[in-house]
N, C-alpha and C. Protein backbone atom coordinates (compact mmCIF):
# COMPACT_ATOMS: atom_id res chain seq x y z
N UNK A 1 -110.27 29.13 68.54
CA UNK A 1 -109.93 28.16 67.51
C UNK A 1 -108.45 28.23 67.27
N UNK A 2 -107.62 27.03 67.43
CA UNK A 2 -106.50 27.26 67.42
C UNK A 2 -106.13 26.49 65.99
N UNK A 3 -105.53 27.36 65.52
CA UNK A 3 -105.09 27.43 63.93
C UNK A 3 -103.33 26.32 63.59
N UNK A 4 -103.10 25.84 62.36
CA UNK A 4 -102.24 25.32 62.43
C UNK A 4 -101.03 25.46 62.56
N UNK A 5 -100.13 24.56 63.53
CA UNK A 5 -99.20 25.51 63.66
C UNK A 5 -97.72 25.02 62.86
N UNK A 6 -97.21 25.89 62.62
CA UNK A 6 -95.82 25.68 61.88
C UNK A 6 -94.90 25.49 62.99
N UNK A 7 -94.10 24.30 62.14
CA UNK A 7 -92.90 23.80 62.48
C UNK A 7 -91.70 25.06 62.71
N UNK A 8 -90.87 24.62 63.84
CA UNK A 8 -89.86 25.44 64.22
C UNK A 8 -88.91 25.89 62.81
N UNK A 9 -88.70 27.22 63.00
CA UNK A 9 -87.56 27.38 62.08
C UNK A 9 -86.62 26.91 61.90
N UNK A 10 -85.87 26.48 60.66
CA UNK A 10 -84.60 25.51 60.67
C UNK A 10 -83.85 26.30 60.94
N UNK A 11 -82.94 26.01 61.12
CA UNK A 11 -81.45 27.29 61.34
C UNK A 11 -80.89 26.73 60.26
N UNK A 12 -80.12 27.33 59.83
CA UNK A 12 -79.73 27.18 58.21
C UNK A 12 -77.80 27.76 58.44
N UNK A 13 -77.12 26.62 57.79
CA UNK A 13 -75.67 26.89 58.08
C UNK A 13 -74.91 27.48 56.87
N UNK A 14 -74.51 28.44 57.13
CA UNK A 14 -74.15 29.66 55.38
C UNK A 14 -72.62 29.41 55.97
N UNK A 15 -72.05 29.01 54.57
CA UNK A 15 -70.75 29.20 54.56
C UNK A 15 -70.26 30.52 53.64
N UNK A 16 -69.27 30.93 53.86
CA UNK A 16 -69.10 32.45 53.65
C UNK A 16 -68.32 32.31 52.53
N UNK A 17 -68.79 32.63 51.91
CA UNK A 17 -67.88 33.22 50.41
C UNK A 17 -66.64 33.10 49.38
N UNK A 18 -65.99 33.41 50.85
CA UNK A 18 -64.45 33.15 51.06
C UNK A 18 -64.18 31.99 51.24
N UNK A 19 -64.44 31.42 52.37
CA UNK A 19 -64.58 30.20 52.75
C UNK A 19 -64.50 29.08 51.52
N UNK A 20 -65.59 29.06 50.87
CA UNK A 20 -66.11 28.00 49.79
C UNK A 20 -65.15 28.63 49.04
N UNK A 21 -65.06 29.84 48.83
CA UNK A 21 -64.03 30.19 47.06
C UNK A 21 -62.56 29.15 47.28
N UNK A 22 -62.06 29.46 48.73
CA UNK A 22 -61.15 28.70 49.46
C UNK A 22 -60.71 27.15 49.30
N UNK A 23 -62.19 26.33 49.61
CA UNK A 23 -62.18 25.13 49.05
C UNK A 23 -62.20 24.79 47.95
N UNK A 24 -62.79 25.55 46.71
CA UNK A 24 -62.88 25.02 45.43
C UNK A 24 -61.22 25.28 44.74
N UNK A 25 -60.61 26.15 44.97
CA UNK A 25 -59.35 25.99 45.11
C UNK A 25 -58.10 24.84 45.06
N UNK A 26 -58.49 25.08 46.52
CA UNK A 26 -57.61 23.57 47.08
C UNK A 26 -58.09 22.26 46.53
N UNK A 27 -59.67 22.00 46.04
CA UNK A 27 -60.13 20.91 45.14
C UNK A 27 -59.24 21.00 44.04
N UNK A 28 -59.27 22.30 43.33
CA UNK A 28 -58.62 21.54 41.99
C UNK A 28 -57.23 21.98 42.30
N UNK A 29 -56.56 22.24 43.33
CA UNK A 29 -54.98 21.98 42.95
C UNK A 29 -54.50 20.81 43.40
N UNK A 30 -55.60 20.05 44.39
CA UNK A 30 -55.47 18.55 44.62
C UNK A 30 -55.17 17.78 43.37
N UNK A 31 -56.42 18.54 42.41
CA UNK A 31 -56.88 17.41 41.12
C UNK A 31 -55.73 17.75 39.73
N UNK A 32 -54.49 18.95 40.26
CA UNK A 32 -53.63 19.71 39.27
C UNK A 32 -52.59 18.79 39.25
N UNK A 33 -52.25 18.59 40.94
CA UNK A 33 -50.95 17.19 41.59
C UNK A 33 -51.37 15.71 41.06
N UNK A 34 -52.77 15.47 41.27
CA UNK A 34 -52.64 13.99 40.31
C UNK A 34 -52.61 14.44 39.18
N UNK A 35 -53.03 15.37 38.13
CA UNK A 35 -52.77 15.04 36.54
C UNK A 35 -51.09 15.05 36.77
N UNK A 36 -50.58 15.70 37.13
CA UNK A 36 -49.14 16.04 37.31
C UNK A 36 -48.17 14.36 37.73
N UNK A 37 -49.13 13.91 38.68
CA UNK A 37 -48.09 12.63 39.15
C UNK A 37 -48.50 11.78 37.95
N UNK A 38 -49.32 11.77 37.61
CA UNK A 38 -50.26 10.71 35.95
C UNK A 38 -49.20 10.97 35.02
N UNK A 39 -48.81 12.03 34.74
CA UNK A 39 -47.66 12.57 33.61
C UNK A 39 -46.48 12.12 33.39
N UNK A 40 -45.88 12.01 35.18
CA UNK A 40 -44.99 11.81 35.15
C UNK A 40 -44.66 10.58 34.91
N UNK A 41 -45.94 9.96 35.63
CA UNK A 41 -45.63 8.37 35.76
C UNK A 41 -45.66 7.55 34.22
N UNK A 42 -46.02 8.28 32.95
CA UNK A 42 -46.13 8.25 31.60
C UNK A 42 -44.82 8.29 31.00
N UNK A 43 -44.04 7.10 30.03
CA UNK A 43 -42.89 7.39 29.49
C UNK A 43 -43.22 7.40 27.93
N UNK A 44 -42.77 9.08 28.19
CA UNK A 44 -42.59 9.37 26.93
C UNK A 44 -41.14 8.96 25.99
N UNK A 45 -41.44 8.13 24.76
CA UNK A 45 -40.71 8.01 23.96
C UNK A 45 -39.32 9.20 23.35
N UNK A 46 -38.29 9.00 23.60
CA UNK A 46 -36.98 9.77 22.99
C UNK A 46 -37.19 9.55 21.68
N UNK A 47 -37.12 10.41 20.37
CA UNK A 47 -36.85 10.09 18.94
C UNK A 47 -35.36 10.47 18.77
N UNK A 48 -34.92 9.19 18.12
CA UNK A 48 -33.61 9.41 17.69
C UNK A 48 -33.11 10.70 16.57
N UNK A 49 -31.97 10.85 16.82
CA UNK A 49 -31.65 12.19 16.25
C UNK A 49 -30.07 11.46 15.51
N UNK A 50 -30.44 11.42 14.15
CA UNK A 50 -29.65 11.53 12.53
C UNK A 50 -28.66 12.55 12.86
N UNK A 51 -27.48 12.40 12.86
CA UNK A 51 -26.71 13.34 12.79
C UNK A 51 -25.02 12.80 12.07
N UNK A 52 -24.28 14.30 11.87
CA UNK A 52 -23.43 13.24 10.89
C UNK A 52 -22.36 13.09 12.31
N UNK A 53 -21.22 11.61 11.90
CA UNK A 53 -20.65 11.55 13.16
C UNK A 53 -19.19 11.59 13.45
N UNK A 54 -18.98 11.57 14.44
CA UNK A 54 -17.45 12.58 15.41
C UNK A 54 -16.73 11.41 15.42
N UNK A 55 -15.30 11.81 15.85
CA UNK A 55 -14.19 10.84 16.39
C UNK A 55 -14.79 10.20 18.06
N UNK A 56 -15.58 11.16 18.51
CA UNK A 56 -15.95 10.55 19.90
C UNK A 56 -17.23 9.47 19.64
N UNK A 57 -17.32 9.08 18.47
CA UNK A 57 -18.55 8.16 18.28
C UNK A 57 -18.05 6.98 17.78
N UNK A 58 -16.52 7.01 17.60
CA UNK A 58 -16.05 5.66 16.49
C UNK A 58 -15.74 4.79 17.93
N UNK A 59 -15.92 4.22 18.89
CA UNK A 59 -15.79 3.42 19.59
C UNK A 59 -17.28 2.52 19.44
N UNK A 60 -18.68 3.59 19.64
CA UNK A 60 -19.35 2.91 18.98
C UNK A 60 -19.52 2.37 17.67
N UNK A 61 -19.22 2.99 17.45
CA UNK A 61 -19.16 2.73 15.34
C UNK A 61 -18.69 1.10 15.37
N UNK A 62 -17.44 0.89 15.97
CA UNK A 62 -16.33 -0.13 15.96
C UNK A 62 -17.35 -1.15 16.41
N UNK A 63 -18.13 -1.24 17.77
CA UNK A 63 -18.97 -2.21 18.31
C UNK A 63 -20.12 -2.72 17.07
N UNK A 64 -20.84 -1.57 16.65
CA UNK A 64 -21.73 -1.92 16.15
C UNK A 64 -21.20 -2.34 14.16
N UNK A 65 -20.13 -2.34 13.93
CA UNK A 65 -19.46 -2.40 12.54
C UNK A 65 -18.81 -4.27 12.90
N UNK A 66 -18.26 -4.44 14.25
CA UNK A 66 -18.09 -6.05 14.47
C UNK A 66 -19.64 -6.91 14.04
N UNK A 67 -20.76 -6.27 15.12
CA UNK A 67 -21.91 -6.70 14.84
C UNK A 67 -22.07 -7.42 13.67
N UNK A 68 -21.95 -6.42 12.75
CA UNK A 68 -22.51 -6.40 11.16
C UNK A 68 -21.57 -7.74 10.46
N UNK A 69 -19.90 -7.95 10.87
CA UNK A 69 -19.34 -8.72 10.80
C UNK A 69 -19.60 -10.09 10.80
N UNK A 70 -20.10 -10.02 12.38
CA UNK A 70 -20.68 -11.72 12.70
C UNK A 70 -21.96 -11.97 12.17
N UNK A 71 -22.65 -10.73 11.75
CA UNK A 71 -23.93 -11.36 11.18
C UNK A 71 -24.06 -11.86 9.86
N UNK A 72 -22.54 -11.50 9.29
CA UNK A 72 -22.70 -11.81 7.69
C UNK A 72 -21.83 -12.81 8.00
N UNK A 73 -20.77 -13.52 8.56
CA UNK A 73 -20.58 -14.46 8.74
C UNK A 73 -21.02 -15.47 9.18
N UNK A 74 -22.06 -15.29 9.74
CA UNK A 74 -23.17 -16.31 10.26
C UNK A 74 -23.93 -17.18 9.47
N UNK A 75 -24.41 -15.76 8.36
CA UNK A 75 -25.27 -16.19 7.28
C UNK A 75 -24.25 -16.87 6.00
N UNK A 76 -22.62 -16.89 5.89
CA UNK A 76 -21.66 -17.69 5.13
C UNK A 76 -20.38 -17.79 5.40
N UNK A 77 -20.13 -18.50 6.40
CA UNK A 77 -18.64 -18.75 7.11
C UNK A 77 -18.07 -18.91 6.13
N UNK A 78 -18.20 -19.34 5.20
CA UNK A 78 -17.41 -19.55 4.10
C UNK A 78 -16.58 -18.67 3.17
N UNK A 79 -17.59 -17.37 2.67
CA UNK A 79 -17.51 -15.94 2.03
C UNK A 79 -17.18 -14.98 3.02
N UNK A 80 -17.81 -14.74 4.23
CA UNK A 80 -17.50 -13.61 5.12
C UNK A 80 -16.70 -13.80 5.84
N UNK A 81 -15.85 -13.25 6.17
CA UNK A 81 -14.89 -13.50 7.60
C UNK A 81 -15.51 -13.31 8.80
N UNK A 82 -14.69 -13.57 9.72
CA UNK A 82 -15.30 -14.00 11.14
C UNK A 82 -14.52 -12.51 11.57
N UNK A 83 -15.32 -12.20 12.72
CA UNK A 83 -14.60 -11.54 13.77
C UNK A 83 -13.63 -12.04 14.97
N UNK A 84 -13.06 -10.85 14.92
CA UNK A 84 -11.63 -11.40 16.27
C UNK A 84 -11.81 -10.09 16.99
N UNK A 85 -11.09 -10.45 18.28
CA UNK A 85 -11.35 -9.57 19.69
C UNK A 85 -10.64 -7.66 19.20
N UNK A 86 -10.12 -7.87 17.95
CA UNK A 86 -9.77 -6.31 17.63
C UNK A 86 -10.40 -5.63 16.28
N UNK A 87 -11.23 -6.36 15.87
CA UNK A 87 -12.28 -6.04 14.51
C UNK A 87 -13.39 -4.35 15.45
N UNK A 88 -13.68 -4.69 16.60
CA UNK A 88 -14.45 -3.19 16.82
C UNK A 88 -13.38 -2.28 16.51
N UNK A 89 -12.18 -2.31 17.63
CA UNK A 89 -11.48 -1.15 17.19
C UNK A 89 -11.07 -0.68 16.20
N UNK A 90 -10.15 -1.84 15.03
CA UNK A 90 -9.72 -1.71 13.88
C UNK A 90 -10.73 -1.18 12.85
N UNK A 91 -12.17 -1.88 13.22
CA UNK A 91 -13.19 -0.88 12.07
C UNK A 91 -13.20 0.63 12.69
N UNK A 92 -13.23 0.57 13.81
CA UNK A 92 -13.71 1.90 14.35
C UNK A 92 -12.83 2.74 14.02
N UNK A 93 -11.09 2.50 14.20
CA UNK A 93 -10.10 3.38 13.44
C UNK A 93 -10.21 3.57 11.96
N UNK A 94 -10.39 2.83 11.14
CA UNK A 94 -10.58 2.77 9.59
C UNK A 94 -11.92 4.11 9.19
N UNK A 95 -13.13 3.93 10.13
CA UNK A 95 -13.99 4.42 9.85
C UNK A 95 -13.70 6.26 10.04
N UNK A 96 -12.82 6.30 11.56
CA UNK A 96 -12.13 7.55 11.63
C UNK A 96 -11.23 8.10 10.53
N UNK A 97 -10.91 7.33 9.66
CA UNK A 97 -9.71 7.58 8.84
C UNK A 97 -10.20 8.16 7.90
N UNK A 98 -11.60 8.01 7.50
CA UNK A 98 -12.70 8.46 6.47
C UNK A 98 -13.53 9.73 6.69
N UNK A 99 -13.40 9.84 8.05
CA UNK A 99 -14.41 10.94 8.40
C UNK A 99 -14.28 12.92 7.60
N UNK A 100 -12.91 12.80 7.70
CA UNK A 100 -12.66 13.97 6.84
C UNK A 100 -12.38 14.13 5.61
N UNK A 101 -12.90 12.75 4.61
CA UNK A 101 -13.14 12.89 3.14
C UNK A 101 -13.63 13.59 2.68
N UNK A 102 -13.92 14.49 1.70
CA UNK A 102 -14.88 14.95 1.19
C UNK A 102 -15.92 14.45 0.35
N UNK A 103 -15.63 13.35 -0.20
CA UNK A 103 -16.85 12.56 -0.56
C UNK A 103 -17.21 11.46 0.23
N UNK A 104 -16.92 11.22 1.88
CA UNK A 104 -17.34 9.95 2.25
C UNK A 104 -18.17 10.61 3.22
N UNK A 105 -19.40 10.00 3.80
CA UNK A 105 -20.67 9.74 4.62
C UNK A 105 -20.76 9.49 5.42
N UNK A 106 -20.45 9.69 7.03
CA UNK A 106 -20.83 8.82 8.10
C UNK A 106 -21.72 9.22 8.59
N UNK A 107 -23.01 8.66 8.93
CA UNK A 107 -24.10 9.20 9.82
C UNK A 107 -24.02 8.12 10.87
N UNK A 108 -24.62 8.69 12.36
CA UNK A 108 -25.05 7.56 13.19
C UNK A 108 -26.20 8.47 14.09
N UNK A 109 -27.26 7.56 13.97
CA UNK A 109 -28.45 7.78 14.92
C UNK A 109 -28.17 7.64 16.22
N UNK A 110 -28.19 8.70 17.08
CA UNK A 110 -28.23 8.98 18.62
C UNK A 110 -29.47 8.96 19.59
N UNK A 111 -29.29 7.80 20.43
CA UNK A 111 -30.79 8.07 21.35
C UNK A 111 -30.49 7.96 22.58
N UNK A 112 -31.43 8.83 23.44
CA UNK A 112 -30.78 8.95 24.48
C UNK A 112 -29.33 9.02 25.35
N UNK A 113 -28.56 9.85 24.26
CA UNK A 113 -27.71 10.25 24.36
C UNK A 113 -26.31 8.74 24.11
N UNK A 114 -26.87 7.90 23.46
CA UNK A 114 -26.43 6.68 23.10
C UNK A 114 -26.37 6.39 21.19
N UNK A 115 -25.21 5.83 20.94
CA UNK A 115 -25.22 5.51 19.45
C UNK A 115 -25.85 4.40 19.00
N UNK A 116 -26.75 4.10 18.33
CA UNK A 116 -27.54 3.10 18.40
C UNK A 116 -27.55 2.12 16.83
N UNK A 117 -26.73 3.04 15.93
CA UNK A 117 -26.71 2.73 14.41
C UNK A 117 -26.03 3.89 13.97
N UNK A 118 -25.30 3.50 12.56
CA UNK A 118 -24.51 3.97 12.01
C UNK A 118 -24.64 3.37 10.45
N UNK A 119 -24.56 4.60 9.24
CA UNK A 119 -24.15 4.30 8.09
C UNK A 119 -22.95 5.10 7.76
N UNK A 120 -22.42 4.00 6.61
CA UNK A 120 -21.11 4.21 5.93
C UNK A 120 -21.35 4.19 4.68
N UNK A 121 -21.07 5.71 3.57
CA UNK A 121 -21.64 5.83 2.27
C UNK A 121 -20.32 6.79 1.73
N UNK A 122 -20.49 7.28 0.55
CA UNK A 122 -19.67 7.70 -0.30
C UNK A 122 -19.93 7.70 -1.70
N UNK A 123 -19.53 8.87 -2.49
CA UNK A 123 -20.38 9.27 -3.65
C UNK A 123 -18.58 8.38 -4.68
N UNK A 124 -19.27 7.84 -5.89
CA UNK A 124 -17.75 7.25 -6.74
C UNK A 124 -17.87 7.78 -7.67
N UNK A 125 -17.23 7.96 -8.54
CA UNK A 125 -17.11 7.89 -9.91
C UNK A 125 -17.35 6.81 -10.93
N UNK A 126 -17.37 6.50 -12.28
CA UNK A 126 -17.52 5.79 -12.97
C UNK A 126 -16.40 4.31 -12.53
N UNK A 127 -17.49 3.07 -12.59
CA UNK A 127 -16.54 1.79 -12.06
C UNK A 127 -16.86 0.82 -13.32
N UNK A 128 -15.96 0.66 -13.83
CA UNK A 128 -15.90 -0.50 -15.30
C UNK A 128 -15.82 -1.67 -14.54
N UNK A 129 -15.62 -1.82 -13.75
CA UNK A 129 -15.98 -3.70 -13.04
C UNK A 129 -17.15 -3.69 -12.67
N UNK A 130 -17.74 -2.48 -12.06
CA UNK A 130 -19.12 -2.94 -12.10
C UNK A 130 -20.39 -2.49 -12.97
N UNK A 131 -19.59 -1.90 -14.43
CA UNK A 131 -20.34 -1.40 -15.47
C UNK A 131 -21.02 -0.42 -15.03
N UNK A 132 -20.90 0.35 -13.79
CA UNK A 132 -22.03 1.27 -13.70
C UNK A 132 -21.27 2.98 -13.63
N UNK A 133 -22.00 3.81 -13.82
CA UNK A 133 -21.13 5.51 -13.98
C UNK A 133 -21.78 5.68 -12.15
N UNK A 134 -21.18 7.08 -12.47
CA UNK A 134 -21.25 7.44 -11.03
C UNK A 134 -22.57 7.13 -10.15
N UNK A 135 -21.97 6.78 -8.99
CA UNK A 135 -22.93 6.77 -7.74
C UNK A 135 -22.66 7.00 -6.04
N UNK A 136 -23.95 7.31 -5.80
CA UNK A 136 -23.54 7.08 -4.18
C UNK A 136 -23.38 5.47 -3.81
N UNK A 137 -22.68 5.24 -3.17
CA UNK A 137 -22.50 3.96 -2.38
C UNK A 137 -22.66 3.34 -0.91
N UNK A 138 -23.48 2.98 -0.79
CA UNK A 138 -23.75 2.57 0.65
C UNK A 138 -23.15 1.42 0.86
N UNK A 139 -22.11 1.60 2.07
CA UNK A 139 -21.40 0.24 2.22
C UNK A 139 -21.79 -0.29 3.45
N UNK A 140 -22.10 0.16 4.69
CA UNK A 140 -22.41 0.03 5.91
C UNK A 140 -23.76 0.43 6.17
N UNK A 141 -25.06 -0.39 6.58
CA UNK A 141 -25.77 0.04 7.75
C UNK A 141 -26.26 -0.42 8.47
N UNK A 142 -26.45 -0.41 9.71
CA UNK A 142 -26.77 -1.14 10.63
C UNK A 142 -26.97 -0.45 12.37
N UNK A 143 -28.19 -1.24 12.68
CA UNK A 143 -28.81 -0.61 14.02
C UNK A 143 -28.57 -1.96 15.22
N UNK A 144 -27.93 -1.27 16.27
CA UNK A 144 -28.16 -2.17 17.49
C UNK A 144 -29.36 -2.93 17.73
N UNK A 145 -28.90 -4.05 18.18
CA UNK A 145 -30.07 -5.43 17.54
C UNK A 145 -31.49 -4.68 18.88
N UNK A 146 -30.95 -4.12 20.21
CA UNK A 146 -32.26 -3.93 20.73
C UNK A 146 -33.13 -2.39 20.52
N UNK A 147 -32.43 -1.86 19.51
CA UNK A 147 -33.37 -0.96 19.11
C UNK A 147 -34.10 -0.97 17.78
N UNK A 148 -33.77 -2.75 16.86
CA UNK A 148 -34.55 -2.67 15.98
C UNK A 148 -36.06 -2.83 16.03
N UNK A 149 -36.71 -2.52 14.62
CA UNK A 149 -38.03 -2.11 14.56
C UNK A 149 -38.97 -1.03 14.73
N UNK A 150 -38.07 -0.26 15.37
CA UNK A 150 -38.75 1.14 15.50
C UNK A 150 -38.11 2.39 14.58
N UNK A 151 -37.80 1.66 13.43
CA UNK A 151 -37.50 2.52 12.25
C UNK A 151 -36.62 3.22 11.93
N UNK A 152 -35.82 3.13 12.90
CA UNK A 152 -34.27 3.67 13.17
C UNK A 152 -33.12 3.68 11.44
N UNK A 153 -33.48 2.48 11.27
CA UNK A 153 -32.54 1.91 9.91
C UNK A 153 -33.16 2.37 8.82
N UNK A 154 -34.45 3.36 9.02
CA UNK A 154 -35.08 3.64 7.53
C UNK A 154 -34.86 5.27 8.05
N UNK A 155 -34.80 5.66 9.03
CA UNK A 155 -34.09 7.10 9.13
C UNK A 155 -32.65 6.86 8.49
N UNK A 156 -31.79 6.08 9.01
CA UNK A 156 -30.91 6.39 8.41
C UNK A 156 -30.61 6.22 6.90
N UNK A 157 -31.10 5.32 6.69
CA UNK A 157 -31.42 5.14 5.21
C UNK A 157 -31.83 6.39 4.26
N UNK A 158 -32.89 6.88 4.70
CA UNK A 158 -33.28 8.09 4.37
C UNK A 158 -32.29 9.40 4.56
N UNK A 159 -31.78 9.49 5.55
CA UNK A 159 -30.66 10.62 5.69
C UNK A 159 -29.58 10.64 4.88
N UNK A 160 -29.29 9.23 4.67
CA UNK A 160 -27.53 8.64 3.77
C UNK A 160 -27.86 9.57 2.55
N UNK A 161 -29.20 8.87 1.49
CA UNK A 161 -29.55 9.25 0.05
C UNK A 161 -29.54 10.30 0.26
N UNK A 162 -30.26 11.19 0.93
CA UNK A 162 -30.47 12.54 1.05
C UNK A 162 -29.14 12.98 1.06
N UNK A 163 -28.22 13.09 1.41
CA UNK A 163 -27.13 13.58 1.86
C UNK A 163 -26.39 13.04 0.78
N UNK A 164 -26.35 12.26 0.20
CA UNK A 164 -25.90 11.62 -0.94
C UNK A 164 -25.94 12.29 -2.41
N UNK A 165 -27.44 12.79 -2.23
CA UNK A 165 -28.58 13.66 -3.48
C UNK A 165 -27.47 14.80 -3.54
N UNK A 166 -27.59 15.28 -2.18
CA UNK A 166 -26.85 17.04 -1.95
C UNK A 166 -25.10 16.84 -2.54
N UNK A 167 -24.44 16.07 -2.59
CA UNK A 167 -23.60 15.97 -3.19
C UNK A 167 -23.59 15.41 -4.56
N UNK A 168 -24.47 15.54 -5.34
CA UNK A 168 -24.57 15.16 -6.45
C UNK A 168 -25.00 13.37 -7.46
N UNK A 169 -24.35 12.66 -6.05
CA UNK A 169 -24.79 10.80 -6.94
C UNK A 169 -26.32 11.07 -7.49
N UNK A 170 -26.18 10.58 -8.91
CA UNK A 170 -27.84 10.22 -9.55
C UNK A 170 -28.17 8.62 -9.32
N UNK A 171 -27.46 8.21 -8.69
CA UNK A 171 -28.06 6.79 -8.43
C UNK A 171 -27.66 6.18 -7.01
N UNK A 172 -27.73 5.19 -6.41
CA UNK A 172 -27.75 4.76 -5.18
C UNK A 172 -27.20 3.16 -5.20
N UNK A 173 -26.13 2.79 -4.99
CA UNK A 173 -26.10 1.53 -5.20
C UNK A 173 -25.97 0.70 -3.48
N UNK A 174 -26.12 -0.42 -3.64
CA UNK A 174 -25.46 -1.30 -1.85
C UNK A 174 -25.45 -2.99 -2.56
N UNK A 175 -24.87 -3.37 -1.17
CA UNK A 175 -24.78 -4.77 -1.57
C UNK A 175 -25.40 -5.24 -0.28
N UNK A 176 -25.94 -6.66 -0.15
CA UNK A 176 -26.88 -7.19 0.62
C UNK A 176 -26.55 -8.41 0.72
N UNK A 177 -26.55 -8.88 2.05
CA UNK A 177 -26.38 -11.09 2.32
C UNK A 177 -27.26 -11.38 1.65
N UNK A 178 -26.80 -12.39 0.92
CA UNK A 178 -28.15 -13.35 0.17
C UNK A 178 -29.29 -13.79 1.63
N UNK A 179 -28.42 -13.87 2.55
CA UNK A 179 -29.95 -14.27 4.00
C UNK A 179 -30.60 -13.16 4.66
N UNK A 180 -30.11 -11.65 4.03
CA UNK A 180 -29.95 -10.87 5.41
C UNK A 180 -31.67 -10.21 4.81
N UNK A 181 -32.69 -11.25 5.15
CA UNK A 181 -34.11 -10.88 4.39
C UNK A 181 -34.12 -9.64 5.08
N UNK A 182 -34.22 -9.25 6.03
CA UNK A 182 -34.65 -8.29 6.77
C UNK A 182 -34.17 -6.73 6.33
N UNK A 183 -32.94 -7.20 5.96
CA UNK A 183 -32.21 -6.12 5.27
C UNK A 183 -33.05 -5.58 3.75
N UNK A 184 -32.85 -6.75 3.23
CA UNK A 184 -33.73 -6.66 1.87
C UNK A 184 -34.70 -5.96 1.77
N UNK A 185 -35.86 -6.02 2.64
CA UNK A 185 -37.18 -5.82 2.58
C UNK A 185 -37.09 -3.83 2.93
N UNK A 186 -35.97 -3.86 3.91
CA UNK A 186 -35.69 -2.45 4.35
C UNK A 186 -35.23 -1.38 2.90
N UNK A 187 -34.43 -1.98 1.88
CA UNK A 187 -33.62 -1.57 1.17
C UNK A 187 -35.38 -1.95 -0.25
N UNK A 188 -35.67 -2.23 -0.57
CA UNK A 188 -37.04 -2.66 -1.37
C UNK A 188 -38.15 -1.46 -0.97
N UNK A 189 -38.18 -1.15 0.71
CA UNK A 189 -39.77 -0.32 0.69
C UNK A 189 -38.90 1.34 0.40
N UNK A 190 -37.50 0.89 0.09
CA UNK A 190 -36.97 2.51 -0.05
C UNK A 190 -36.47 2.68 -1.23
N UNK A 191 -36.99 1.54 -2.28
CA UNK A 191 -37.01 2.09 -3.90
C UNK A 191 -36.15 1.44 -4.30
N UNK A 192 -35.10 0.55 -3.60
CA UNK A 192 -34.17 0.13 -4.50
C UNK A 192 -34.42 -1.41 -5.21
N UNK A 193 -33.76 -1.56 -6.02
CA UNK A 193 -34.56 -3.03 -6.98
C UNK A 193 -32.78 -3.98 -7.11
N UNK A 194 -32.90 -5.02 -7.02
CA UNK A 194 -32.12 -5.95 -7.29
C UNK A 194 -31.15 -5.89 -8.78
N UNK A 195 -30.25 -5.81 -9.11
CA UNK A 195 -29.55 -5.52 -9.92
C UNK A 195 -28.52 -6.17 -10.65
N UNK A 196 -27.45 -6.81 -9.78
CA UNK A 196 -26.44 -7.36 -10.03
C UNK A 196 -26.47 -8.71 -8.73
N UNK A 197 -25.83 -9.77 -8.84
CA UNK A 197 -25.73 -11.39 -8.28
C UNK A 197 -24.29 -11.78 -7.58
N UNK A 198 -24.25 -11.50 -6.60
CA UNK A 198 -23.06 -12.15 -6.55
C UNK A 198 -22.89 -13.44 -6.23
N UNK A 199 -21.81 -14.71 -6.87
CA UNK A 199 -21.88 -15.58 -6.42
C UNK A 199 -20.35 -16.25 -6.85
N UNK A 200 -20.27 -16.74 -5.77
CA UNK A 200 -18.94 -17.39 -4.87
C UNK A 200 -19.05 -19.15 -5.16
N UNK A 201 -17.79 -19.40 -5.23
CA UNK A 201 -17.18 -20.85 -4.95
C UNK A 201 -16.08 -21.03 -4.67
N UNK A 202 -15.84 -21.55 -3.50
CA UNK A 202 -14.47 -22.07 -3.04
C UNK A 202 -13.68 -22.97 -3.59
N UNK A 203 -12.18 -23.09 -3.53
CA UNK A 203 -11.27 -24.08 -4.17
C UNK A 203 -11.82 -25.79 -3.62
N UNK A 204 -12.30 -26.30 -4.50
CA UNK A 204 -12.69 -27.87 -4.27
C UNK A 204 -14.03 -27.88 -4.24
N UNK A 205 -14.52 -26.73 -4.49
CA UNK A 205 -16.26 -26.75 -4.51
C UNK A 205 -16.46 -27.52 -5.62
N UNK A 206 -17.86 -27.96 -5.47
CA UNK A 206 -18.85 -28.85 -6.55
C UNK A 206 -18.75 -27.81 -7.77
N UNK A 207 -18.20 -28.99 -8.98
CA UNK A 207 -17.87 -27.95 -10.57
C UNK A 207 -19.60 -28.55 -10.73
């Protein structure tokens, strides 16, 4: 009686130890080089860096202080003056002329190793023309038009007062274009409230 018979033995293929420890390896340092190329290929954002500023920064200063020029002349040819081809430099020297005051302010935000905005402040004493006792004064601020919106102008904003506080002003004053909304709204979410009006008429204007 012939009984059932079993199928041939499989041969069976063993990989050794080493071997496999070998491959799992080289799997994930394959999978180490793409997170690595993924990373790179990712741009990470520079945050600008507040700092107070140098004689090697007033060339920018000068560019971005014309800026501010034509934009308030824009908004009243009439009241603001216009810029001419030596308003960067001439602000930019004026602004140097201030830098070693002891009560005047220059900050300018640096990004990527670029000046991108600049304020101009200074703590006063009591002013009878404008009825008010001492304050800090913000006369200048302003950010290069392609780095606005990313909050640049409320750092500096924030750095001026601060730095303003540490020298003593109990109050904060600025002046603003009647058009420059944008400005407004910046100078409003940082506490300050409307105060004083200025308003202009030229020789032959409507009495």
């Amino acid at each position: 009686m012939r009984g059932t018979e079993l199928p041939p033995p499989v041969a069976l293929t063993t990989v050794p130890l080493a071997d496999s420890h070998r491959r799992l390896v080289t799997s994930r340092a394959r999978f180490r080089l793409l997170e690595l190329d993924s990373a790179r290929s990712l741009t990470i954002p520079t945050a600008p860096v507040i700092r107070p500023a140098t004689r090697a920064d007033l060339p920018a200063i000068g560019r971005l202080a014309a800026l501010l020029v034509r934009l308030h002349h824009e908004l009243d040819p009439a009241r603001f003056i216009a810029a001419t081809p030596e308003t960067a430099s001439g602000y930019g020297a004026y602004i140097g002329s201030q830098l070693t005051k002891p009560d005047i302010i220059v900050l300018v935000a640096e990004l990527d190793e670029q000046v991108v905005g600049y304020t101009f402040a200074g703590v006063e004493g009591f002013d009878y023309m404008s009825l008010r006792g001492p304050a800090g004064v913000l006369h200048d601020i302003v950010v290069d038009p392609g780095h606005r919106g990313q909050g640049i102008g409320r750092m500096l904003l924030d750095a001026t007062v601060a730095e303003l506080t540490t020298r003593g002003a109990p109050r904060f004053v600025l002046w603003t274009g009647e058009g420059n909304e944008s400005a407004q709204r910046l100078f409003a979410s940082a506490g300050f409230r409307r105060t004083m009006i200025e308003m202009t008429r030229e020789i032959g204007g409507t009495q």
